[in-house]
N, C-alpha and C. Protein backbone atom coordinates (compact mmCIF):
# COMPACT_ATOMS: atom_id res chain seq x y z
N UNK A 1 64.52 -22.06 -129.29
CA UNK A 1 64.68 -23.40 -128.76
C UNK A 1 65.04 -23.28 -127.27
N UNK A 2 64.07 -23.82 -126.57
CA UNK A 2 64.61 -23.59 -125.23
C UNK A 2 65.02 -25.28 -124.31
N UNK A 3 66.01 -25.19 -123.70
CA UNK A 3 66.32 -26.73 -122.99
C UNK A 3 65.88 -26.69 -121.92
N UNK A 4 65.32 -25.62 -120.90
CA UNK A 4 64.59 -26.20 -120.00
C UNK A 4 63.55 -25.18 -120.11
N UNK A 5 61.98 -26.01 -119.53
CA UNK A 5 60.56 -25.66 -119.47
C UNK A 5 60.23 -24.87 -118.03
N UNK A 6 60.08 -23.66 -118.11
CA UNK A 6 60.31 -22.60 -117.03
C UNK A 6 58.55 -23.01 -116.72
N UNK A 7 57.76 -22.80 -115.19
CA UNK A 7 56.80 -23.06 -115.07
C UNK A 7 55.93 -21.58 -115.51
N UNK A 8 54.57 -21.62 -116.08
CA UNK A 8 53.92 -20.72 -116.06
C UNK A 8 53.69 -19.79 -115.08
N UNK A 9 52.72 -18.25 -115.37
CA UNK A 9 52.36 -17.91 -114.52
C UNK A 9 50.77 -18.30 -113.38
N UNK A 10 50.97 -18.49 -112.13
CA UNK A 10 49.73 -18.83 -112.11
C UNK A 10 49.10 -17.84 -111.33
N UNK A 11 47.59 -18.83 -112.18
CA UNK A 11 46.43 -17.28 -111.26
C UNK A 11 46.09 -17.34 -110.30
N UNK A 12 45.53 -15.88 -110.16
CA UNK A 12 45.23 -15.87 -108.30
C UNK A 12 43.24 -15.52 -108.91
N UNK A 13 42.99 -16.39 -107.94
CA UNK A 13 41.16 -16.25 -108.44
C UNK A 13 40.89 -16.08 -106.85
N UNK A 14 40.52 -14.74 -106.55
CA UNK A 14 39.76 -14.07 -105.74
C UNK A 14 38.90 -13.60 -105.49
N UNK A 15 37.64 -14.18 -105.19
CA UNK A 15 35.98 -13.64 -105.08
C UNK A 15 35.94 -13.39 -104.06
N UNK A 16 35.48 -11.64 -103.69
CA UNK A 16 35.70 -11.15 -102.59
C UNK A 16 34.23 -11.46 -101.65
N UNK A 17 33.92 -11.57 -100.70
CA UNK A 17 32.75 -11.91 -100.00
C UNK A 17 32.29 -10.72 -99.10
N UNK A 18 30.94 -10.66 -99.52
CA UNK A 18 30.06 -9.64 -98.82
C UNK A 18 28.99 -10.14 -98.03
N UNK A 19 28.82 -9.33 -97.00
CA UNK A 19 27.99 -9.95 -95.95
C UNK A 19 26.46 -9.07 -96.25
N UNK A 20 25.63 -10.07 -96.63
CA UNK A 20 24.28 -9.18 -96.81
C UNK A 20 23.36 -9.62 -96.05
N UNK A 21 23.09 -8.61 -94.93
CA UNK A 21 22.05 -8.80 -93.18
C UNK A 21 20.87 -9.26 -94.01
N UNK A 22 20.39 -8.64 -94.79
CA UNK A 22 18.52 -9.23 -95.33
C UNK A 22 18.65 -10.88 -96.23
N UNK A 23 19.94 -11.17 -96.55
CA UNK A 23 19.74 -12.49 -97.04
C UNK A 23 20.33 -13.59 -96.31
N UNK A 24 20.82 -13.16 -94.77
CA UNK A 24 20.92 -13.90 -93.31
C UNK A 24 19.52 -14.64 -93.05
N UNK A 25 19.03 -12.97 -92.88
CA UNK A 25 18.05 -13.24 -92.29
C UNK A 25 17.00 -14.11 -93.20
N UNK A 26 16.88 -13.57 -94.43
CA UNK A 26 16.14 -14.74 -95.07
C UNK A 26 16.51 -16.23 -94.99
N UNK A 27 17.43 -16.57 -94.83
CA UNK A 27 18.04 -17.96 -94.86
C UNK A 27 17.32 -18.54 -93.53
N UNK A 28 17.85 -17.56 -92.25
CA UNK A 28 17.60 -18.16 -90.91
C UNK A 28 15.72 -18.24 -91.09
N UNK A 29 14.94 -17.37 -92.03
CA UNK A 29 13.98 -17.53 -91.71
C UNK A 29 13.07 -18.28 -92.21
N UNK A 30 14.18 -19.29 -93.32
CA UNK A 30 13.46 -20.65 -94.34
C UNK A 30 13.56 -21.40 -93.07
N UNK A 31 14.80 -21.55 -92.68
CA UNK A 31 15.32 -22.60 -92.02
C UNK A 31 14.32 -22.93 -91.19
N UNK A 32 13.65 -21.63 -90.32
CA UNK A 32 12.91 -21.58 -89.27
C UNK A 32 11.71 -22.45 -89.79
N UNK A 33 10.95 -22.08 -90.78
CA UNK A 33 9.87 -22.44 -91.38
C UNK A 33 10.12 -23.59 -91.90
N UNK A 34 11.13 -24.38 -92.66
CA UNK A 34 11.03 -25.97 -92.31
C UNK A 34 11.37 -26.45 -91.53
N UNK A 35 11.75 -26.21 -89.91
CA UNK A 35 11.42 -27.07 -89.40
C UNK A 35 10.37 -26.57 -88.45
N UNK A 36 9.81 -25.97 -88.51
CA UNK A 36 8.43 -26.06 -88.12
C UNK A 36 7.21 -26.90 -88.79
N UNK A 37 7.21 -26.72 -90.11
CA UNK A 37 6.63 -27.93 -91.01
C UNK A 37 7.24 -29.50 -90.74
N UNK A 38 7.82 -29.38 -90.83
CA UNK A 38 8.51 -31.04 -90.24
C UNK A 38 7.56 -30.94 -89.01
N UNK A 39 8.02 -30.56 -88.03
CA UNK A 39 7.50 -31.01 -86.66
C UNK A 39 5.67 -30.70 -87.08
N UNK A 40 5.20 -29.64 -87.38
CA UNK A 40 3.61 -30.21 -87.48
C UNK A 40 3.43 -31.69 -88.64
N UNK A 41 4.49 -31.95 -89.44
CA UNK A 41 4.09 -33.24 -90.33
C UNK A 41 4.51 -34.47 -89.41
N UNK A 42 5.20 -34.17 -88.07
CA UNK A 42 5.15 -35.22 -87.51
C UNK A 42 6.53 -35.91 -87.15
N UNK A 43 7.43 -34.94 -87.95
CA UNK A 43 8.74 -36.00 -87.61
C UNK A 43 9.44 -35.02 -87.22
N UNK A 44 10.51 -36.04 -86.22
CA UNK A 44 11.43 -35.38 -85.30
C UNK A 44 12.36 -34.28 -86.01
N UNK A 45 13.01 -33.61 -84.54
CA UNK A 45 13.98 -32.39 -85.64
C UNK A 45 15.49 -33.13 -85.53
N UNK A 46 16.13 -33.00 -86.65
CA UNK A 46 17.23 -33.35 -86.61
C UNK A 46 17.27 -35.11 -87.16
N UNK A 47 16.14 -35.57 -87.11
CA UNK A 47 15.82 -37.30 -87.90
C UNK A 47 16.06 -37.15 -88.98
N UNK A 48 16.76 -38.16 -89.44
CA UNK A 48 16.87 -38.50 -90.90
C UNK A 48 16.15 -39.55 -91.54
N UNK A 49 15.08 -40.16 -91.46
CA UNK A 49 13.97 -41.09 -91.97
C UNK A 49 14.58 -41.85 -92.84
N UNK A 50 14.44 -40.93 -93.88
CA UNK A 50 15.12 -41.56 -95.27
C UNK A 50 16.21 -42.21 -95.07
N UNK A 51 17.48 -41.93 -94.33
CA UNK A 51 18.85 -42.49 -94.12
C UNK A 51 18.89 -43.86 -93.62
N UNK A 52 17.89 -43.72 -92.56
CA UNK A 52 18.28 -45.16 -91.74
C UNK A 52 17.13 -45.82 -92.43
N UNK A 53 16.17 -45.61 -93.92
CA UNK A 53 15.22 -47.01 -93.97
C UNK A 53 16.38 -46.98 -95.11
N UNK A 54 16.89 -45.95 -95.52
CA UNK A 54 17.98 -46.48 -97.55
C UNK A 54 19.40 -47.27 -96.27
N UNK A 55 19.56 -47.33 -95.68
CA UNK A 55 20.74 -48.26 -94.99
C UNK A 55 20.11 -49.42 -94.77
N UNK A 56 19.18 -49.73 -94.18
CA UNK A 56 18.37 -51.01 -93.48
C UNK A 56 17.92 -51.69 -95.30
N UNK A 57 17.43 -50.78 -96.46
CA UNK A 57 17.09 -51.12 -97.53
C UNK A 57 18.41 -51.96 -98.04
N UNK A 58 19.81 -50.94 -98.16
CA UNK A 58 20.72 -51.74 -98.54
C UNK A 58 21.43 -52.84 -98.15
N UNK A 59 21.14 -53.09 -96.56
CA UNK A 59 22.18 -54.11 -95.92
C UNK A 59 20.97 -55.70 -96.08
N UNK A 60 20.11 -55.10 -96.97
CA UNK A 60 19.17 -56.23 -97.06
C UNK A 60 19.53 -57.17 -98.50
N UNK A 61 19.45 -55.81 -99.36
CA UNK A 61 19.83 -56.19 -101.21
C UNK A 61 21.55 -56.76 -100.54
N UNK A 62 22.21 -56.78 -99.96
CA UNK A 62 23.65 -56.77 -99.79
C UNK A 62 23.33 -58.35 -99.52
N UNK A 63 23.14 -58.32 -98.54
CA UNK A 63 22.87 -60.08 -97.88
C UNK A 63 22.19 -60.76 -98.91
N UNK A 64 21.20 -60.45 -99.73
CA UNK A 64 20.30 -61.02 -100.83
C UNK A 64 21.00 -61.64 -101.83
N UNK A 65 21.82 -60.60 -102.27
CA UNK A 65 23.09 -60.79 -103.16
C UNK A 65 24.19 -61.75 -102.60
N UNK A 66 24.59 -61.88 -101.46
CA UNK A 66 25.45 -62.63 -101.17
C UNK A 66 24.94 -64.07 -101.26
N UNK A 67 23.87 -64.14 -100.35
CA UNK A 67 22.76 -65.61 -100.49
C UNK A 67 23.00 -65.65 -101.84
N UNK A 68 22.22 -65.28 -102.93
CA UNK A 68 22.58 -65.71 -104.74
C UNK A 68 23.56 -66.06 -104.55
N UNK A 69 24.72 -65.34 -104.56
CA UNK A 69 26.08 -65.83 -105.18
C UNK A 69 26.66 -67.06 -104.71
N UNK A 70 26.32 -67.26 -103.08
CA UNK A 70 27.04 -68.72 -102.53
C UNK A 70 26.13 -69.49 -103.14
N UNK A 71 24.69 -69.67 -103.29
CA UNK A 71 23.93 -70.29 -103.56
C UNK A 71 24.19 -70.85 -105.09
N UNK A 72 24.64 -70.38 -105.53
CA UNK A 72 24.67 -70.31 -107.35
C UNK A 72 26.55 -70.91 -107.14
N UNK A 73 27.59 -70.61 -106.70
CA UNK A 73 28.25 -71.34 -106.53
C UNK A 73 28.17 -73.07 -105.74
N UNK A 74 27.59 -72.85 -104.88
CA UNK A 74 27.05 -74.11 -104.59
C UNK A 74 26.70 -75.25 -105.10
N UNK A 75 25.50 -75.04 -105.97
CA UNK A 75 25.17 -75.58 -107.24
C UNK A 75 26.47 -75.86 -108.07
N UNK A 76 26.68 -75.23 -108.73
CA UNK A 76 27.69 -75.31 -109.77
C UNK A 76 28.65 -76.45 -109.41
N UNK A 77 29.11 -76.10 -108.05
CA UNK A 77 30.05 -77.02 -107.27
C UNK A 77 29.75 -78.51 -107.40
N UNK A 78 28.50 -78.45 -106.51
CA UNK A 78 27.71 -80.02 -106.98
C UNK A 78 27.54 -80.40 -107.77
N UNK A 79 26.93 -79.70 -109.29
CA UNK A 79 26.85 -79.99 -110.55
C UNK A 79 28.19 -80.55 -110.91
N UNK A 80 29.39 -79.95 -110.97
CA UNK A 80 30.33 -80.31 -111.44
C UNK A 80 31.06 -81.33 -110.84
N UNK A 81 30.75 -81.62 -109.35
CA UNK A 81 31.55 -82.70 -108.95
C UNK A 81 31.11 -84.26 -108.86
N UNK A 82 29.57 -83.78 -109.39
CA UNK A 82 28.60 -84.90 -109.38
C UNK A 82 29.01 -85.74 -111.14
N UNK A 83 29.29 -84.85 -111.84
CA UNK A 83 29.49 -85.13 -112.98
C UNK A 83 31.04 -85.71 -113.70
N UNK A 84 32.20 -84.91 -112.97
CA UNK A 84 33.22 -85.41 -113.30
C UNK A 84 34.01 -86.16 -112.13
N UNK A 85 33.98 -85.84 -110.69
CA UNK A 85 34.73 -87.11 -110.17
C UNK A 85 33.98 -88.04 -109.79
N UNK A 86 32.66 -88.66 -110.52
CA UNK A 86 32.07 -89.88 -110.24
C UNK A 86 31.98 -90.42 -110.98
C-alpha cells in the first residue's frame, strides 16, 4: 500500500542521424528537375497557383453563405412580423 504515487521512469528516445552525401545529392537533384519542369510547363518558380485560386474560391463560398443566411433571416423576419404584429 503505498500513500504517495512516486512518478515513473521516463524514456529517452534517441535516433541517431547520419549524413548520407548520395541521398543529398539525390534530393538536390529532384528538386532541380521539378523545377525545371514547372518552368518549361509554364509557371513561375516559387508561385503557388493552386493557393491563391483555393483562397479567391473560398472568400467567394464565404460571402455566398453569408448572403443565404441574412437573406433567409430576412424573410423569416418579415414572415413573422407580417403575421403576428398585424
Amino acid at each position: 500500500m503505498a500513500f504517495f504515487k512516486l512518478p515513473g521512469t521516463r524514456q529517452f528516445n534517441y535516433k541517431p542521424l547520419f549524413y548520407n552525401e548520395q541521398e543529398e545529392k539525390r534530393r538536390e537533384r529532384r528538386k532541380q528537375i521539378e523545377r525545371e519542369y514547372r518552368q518549361s510547363q509554364g509557371e513561375q518558380p516559387g508561385e503557388a497557383p493552386n493557393f491563391i485560386h483555393f483562397a479567391r474560391k473560398e472568400r467567394q463560398k464565404s460571402s455566398r453563405r453569408v448572403l443565404v443566411i441574412f437573406l433567409t433571416l430576412a424573410a423569416a423576419y418579415y414572415f413573422l412580423r407580417q403575421r403576428f404584429l398585424m
